[in-house]
C-alpha atoms as a PDB file:
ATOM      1  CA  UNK A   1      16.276  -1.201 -12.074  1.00  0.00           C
ATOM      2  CA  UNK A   2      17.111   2.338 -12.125  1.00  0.00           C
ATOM      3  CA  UNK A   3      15.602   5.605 -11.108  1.00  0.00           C
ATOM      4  CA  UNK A   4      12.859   5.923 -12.998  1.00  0.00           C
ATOM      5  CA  UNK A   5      11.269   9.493 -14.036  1.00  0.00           C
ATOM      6  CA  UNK A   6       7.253   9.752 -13.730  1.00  0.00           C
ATOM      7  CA  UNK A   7       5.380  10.201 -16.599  1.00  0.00           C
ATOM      8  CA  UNK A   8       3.010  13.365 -16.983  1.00  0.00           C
ATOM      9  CA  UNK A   9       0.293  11.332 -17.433  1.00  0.00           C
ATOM     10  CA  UNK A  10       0.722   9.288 -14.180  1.00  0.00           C
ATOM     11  CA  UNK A  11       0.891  12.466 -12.158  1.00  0.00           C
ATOM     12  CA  UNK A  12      -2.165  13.742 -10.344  1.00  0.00           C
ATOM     13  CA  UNK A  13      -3.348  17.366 -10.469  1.00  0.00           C
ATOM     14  CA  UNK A  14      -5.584  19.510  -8.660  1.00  0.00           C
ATOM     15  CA  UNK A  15      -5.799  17.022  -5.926  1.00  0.00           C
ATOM     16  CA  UNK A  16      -8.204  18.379  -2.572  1.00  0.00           C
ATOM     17  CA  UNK A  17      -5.957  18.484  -0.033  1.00  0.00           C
ATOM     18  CA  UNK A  18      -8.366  16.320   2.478  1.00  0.00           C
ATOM     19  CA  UNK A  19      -7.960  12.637   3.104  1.00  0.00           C
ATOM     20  CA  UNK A  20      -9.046  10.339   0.500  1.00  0.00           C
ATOM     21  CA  UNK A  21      -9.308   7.400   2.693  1.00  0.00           C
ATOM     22  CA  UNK A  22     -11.350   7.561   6.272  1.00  0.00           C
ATOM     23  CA  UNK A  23     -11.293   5.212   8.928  1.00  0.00           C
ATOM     24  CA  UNK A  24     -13.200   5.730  12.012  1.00  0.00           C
ATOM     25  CA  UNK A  25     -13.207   3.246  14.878  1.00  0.00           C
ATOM     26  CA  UNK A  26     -13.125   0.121  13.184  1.00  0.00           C
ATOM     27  CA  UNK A  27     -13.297  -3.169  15.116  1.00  0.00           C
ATOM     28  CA  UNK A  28     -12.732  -6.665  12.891  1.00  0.00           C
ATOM     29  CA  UNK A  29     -11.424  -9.839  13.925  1.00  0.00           C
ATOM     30  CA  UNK A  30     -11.865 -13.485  13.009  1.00  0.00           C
ATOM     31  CA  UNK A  31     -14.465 -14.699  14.828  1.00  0.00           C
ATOM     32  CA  UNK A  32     -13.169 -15.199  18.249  1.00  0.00           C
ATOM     33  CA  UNK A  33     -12.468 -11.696  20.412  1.00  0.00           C
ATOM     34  CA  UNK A  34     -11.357  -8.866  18.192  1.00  0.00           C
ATOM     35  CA  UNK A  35      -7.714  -8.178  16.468  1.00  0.00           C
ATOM     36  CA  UNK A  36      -8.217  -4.572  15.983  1.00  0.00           C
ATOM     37  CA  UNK A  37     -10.778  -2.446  18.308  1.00  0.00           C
ATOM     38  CA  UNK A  38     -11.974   1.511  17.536  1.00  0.00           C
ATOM     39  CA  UNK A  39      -8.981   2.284  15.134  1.00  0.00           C
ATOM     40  CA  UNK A  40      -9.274   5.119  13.385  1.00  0.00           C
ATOM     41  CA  UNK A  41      -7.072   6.781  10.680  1.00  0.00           C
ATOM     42  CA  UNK A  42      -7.028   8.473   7.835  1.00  0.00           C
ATOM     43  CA  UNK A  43      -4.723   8.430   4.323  1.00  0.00           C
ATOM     44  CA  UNK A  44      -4.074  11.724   2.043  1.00  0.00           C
ATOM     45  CA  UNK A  45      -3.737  12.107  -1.856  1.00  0.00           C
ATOM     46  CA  UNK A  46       0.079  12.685  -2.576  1.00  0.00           C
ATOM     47  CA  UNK A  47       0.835  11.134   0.993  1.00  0.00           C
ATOM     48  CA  UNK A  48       2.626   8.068   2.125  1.00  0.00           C
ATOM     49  CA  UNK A  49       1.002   6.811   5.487  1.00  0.00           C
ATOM     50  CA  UNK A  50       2.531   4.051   7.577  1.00  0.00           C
ATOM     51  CA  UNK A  51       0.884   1.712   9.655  1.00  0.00           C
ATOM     52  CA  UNK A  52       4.001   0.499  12.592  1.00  0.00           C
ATOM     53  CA  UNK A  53       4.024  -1.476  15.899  1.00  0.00           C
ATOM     54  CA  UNK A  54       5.094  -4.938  17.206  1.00  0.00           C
ATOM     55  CA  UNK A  55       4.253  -7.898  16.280  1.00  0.00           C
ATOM     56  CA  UNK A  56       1.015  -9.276  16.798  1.00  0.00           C
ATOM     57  CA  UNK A  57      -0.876  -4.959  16.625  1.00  0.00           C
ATOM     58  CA  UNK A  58      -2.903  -6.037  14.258  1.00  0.00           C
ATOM     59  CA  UNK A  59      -1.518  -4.563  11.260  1.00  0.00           C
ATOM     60  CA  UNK A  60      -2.448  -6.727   8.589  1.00  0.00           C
ATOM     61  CA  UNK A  61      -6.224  -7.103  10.288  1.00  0.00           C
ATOM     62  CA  UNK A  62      -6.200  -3.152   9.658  1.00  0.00           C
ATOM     63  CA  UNK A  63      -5.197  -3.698   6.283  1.00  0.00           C
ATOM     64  CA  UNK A  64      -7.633  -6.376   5.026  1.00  0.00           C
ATOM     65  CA  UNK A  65     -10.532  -5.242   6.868  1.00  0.00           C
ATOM     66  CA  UNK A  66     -10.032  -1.883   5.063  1.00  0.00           C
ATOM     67  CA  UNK A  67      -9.612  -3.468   1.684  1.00  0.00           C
ATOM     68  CA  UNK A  68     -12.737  -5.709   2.041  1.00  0.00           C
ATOM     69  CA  UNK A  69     -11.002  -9.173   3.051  1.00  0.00           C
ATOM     70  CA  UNK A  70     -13.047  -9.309   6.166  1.00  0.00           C
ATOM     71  CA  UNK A  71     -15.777  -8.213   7.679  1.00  0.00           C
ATOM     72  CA  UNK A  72     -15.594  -5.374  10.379  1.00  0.00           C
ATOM     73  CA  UNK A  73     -17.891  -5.790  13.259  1.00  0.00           C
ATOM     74  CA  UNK A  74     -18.605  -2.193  13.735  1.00  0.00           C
ATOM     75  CA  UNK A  75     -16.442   1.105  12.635  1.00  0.00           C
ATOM     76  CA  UNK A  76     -16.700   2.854   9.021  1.00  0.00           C
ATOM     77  CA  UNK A  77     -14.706   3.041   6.032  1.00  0.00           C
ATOM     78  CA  UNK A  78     -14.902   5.892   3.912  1.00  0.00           C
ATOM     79  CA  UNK A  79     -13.070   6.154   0.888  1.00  0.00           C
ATOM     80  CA  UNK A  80     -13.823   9.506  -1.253  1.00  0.00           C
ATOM     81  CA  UNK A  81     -16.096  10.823   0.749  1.00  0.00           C
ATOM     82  CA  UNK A  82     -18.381   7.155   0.021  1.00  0.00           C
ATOM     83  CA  UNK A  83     -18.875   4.823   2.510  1.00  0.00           C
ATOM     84  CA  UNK A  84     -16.975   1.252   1.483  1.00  0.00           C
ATOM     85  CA  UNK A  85     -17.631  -0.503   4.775  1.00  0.00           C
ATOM     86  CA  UNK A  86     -18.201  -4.136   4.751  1.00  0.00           C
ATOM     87  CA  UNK A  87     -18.218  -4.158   0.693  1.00  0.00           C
ATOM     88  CA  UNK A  88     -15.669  -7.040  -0.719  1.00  0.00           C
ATOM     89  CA  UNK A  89     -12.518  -6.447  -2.110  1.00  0.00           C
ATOM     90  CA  UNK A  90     -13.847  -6.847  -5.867  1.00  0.00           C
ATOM     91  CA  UNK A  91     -15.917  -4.102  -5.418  1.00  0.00           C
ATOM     92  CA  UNK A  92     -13.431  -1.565  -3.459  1.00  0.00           C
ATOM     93  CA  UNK A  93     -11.356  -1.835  -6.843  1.00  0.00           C
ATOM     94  CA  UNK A  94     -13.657   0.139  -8.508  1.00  0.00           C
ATOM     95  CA  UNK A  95     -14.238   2.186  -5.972  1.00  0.00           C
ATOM     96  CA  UNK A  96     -10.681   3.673  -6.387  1.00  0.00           C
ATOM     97  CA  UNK A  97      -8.680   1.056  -3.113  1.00  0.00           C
ATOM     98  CA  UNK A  98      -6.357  -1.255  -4.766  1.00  0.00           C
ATOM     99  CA  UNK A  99      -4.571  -3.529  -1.952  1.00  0.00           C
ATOM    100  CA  UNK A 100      -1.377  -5.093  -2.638  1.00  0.00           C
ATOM    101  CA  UNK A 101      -1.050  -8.429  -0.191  1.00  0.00           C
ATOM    102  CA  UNK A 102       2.376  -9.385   1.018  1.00  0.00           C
ATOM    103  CA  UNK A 103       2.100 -12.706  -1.049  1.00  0.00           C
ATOM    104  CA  UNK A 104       0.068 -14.501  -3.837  1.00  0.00           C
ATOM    105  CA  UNK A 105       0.358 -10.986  -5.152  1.00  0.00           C
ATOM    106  CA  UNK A 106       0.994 -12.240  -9.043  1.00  0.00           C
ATOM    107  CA  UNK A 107       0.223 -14.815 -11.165  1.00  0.00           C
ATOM    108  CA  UNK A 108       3.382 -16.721 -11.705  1.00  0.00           C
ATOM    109  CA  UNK A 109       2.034 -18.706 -14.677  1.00  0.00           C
ATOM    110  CA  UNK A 110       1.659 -15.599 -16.382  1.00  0.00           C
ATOM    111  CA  UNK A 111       3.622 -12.828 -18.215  1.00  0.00           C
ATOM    112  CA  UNK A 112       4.396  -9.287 -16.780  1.00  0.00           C
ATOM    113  CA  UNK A 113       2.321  -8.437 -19.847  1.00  0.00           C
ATOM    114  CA  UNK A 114      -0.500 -10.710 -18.981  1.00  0.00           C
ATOM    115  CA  UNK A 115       0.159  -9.855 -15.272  1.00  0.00           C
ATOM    116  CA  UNK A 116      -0.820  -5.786 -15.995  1.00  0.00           C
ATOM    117  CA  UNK A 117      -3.949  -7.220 -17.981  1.00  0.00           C
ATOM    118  CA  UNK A 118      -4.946  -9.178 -15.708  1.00  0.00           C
ATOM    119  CA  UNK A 119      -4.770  -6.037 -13.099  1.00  0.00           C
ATOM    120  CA  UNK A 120      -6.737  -4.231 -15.793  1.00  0.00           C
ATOM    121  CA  UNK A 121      -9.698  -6.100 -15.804  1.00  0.00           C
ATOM    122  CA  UNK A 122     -11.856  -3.618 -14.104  1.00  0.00           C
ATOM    123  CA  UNK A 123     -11.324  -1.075 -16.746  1.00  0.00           C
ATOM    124  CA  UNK A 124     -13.748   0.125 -19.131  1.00  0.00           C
ATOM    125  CA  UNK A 125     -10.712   0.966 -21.737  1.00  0.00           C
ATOM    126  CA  UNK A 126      -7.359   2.064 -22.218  1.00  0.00           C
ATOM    127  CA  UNK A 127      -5.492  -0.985 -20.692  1.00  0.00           C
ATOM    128  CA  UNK A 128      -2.426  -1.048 -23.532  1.00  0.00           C
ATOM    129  CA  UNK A 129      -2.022   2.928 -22.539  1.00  0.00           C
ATOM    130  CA  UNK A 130      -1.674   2.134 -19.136  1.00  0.00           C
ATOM    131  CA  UNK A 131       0.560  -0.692 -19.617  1.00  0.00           C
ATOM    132  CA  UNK A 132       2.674   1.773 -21.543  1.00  0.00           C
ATOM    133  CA  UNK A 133       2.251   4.353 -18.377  1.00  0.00           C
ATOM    134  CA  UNK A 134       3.586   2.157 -16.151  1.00  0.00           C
ATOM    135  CA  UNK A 135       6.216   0.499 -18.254  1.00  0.00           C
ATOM    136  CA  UNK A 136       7.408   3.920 -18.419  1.00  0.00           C
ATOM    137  CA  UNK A 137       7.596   3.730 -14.095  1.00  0.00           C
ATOM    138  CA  UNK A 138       8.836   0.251 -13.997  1.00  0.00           C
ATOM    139  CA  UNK A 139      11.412   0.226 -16.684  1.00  0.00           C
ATOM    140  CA  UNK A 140      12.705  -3.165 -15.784  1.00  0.00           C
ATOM    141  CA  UNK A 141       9.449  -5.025 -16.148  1.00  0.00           C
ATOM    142  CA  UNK A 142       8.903  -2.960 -19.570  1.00  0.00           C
ATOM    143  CA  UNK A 143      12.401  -4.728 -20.369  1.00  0.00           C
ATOM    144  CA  UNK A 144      11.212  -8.267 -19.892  1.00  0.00           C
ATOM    145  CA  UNK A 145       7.934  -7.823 -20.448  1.00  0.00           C
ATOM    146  CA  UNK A 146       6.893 -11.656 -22.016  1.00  0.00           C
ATOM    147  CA  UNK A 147       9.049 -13.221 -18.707  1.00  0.00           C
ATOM    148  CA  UNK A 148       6.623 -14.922 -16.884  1.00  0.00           C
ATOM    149  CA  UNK A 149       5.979 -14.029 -13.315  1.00  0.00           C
ATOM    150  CA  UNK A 150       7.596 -17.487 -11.783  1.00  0.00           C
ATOM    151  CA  UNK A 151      11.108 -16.636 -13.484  1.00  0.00           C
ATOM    152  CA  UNK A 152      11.455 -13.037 -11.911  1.00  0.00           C
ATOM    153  CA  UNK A 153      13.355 -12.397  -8.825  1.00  0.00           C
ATOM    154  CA  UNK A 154      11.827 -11.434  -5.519  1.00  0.00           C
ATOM    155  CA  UNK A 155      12.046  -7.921  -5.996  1.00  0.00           C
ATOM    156  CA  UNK A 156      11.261  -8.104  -9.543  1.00  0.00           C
ATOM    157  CA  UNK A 157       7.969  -9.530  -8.427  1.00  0.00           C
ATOM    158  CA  UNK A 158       7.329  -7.099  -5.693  1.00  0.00           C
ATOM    159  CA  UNK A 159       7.622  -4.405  -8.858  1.00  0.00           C
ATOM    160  CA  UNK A 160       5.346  -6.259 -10.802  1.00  0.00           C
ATOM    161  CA  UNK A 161       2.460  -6.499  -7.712  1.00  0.00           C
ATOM    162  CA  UNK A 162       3.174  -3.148  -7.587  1.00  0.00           C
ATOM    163  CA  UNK A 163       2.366  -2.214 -10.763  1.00  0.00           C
ATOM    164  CA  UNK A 164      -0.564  -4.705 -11.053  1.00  0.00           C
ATOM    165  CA  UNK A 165      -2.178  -2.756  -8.120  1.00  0.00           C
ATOM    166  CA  UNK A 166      -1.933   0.679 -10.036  1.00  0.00           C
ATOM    167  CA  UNK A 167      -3.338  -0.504 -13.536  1.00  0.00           C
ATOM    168  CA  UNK A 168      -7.036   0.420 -11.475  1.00  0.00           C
ATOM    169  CA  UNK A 169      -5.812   4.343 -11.445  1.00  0.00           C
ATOM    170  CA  UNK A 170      -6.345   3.892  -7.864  1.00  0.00           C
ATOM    171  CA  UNK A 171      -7.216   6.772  -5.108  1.00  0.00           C
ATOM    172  CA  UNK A 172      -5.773   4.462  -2.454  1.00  0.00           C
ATOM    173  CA  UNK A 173      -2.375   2.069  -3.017  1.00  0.00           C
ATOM    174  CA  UNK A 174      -2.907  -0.516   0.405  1.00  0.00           C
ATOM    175  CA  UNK A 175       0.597  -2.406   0.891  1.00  0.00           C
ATOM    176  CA  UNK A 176       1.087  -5.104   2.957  1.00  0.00           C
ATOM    177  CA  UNK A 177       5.740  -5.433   3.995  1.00  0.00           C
ATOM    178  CA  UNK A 178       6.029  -4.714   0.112  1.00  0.00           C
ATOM    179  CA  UNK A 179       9.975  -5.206   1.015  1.00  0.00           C
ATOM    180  CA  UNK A 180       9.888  -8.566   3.352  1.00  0.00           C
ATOM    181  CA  UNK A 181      12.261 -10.489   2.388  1.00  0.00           C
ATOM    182  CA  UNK A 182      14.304  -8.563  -0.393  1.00  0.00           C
ATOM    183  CA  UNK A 183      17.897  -7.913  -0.139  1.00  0.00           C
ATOM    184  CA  UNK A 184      18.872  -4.395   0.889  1.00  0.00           C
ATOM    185  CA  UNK A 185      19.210  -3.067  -2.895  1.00  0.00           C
ATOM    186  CA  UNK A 186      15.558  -3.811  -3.446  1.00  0.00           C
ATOM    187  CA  UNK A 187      14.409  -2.682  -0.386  1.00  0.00           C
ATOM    188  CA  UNK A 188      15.564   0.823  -1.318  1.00  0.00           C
ATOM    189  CA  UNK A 189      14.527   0.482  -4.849  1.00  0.00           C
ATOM    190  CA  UNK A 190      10.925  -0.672  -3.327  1.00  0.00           C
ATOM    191  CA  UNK A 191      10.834   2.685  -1.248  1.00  0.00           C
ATOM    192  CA  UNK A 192      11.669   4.996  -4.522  1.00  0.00           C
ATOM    193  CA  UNK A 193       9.149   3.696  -6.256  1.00  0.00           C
ATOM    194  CA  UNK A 194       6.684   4.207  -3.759  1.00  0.00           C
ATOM    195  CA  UNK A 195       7.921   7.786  -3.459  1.00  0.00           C
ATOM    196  CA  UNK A 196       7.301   8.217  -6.880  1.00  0.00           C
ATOM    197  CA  UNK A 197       3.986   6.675  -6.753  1.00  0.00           C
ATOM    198  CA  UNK A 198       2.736   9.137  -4.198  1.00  0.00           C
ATOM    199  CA  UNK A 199       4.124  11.748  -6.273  1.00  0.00           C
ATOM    200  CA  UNK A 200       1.506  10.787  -8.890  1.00  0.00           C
ATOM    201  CA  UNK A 201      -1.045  11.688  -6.522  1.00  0.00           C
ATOM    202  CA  UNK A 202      -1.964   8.366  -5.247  1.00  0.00           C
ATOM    203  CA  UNK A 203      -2.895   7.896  -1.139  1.00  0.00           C
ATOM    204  CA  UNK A 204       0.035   5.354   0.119  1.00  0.00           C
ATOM    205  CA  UNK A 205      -0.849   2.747   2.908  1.00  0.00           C
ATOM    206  CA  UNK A 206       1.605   0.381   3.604  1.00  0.00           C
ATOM    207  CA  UNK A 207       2.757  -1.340   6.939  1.00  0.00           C
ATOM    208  CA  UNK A 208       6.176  -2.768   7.149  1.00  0.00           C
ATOM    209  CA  UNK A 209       8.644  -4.709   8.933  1.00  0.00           C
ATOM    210  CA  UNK A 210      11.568  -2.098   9.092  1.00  0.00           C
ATOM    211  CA  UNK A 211      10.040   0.287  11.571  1.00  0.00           C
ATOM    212  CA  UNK A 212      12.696   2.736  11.518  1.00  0.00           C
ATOM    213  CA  UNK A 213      12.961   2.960   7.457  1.00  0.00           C
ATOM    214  CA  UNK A 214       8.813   3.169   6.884  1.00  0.00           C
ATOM    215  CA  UNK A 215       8.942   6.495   9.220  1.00  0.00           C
ATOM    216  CA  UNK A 216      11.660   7.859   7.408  1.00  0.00           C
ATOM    217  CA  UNK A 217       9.207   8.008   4.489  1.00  0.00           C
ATOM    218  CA  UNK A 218       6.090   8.309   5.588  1.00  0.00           C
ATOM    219  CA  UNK A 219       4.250  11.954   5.624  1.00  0.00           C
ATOM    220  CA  UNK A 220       2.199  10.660   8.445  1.00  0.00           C
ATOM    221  CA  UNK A 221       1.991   7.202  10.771  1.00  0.00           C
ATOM    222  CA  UNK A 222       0.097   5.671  13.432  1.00  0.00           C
ATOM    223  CA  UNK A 223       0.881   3.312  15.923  1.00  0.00           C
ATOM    224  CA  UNK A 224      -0.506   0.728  16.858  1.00  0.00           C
ATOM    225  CA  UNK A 225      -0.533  -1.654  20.141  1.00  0.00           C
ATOM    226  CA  UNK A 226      -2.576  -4.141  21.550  1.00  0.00           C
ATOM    227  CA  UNK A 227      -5.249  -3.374  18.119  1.00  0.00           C
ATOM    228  CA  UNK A 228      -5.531  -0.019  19.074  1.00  0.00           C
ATOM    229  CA  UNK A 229      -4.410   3.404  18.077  1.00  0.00           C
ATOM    230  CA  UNK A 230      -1.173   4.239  20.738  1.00  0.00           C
ATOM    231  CA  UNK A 231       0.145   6.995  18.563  1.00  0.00           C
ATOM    232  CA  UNK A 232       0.113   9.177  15.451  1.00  0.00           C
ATOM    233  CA  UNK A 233       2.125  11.812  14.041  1.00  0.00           C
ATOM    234  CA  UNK A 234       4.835  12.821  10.940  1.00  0.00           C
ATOM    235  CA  UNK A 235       6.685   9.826  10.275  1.00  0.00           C
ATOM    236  CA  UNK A 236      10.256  11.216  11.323  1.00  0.00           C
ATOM    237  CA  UNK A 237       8.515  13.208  14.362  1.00  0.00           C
ATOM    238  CA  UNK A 238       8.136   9.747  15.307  1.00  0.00           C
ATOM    239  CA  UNK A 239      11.157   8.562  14.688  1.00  0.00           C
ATOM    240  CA  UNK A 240      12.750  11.357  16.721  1.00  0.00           C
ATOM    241  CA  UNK A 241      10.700  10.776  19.731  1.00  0.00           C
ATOM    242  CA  UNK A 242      12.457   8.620  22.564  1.00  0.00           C
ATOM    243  CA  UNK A 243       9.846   6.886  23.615  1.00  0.00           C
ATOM    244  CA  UNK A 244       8.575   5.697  20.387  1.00  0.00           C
ATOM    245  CA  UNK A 245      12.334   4.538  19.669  1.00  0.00           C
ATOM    246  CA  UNK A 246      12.782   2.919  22.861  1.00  0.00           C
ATOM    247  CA  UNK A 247       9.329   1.031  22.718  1.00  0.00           C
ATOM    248  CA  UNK A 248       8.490   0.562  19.322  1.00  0.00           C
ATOM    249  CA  UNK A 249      11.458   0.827  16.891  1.00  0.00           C
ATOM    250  CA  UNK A 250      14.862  -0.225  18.403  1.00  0.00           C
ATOM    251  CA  UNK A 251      17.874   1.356  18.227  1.00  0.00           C
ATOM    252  CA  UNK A 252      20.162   1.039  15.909  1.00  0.00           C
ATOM    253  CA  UNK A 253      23.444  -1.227  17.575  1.00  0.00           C
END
């Protein structure tokens, strides 16, 4: 799985330079006292952003209450320039918010083939064209293309989810640790592809385990603690700054 070059048609032009996704104090939870409380963010075209913070900041609440897996409780979710809030995952797809979840993210039973048509479901036409697009990201899948999902290894399958998530031409790519668990090799081979997939144009979200490598890539980040915003700035601003190091991301031994 090699560096792969981005085709012309997957690459985004004329882009406003404003954020594509809007967040603005959202509180969500599960029932009992809430997970996140009056985040707010925001997520740029071209732009990876990083969600970061220990365990237990409500991360993945963030995540799934911006791609329609629960129900905030008060806030607002904007995503080009239309308000999404509250409306289920199904219908954020077309809406231009594909969310990748950290598993169940493929259907083993089924092909990589059958996989991308599967992600294309929402489309009006022009599935097999995007298939091609992508194959043409993700040589490797395009390679074993009638394996099914349940024979690929874990960073194969991380590709594949990947992929799956962009066959919606989406505004906004939502990742949830796209690398936990992958050896090193795929772990860097996860992060080129994402760089390549914001070079298409496409808004990045993704939260992650490895603090340190997430803010090496990411144009901007926020921090969160407790479920609320601590921080924000460019990623390796962050990363630079003692006291984010010393309380959030660990040195290096």
């Amino acid at each position: 799985m090699g560096e792969a070059a981005v085709p012309s048609s997957l690459r985004g032009d004329g882009l406003k330079p404003g954020p594509v996704l809007e967040v603005e104090r959202l509180t969500a939870g599960y029932g009992g006292p809430p997970v996140i409380d009056a985040v707010s963010m925001r997520a740029k075209p071209g732009e990876i952003t990083a969600i970061v913070g220990p365990n237990g900041a409500g991360k993945s609440t963030l995540l799934k209450a911006i791609a329609g897996l629960i129900r905030p409780t008060s806030g607002k979710v904007t995503v080009k320039g239309v308000d999404v809030t509250g409306q289920p995952a199904e219908t954020l797809v077309r809406k231009g918010l594909a969310y990748v979840p950290q598993v169940a993210n493929v259907f083993p039973e089924l092909t990589i083939r059958e996989n991308l048509d599967m992600g294309g479901y929402s489309r009006k036409a022009g599935v097999h064209e995007r298939i091609d697009q992508l194959f043409a990201l993700f040589p490797d899948l395009a390679t074993s293309s009638h394996r099914k999902a349940n024979t690929l290894s874990g960073g194969q399958r991380t590709m594949l989810a990947l992929a799956r998530g962009l066959m919606v031409d989406p505004a906004v790519l939502i990742l949830d640790e796209p690398s936990a668990g992958l050896a090193p090799k795929f772990q860097g081979l996860i992060w080129e592809r994402l760089e390549q997939i914001r070079s298409t144009g496409v808004a990045v979200l993704v939260i992650e385990q490895n603090t340190r490598e997430t803010l090496r890539h990411a144009q901007w980040a926020y921090v969160l603690v407790l479920g609320q915003n601590r921080l924000e700035g460019p990623g390796q601003k962050l990363l630079d700054d003692e006291q984010v190091v010393n309380l959030y991301v660990g040195r290096l031994s």
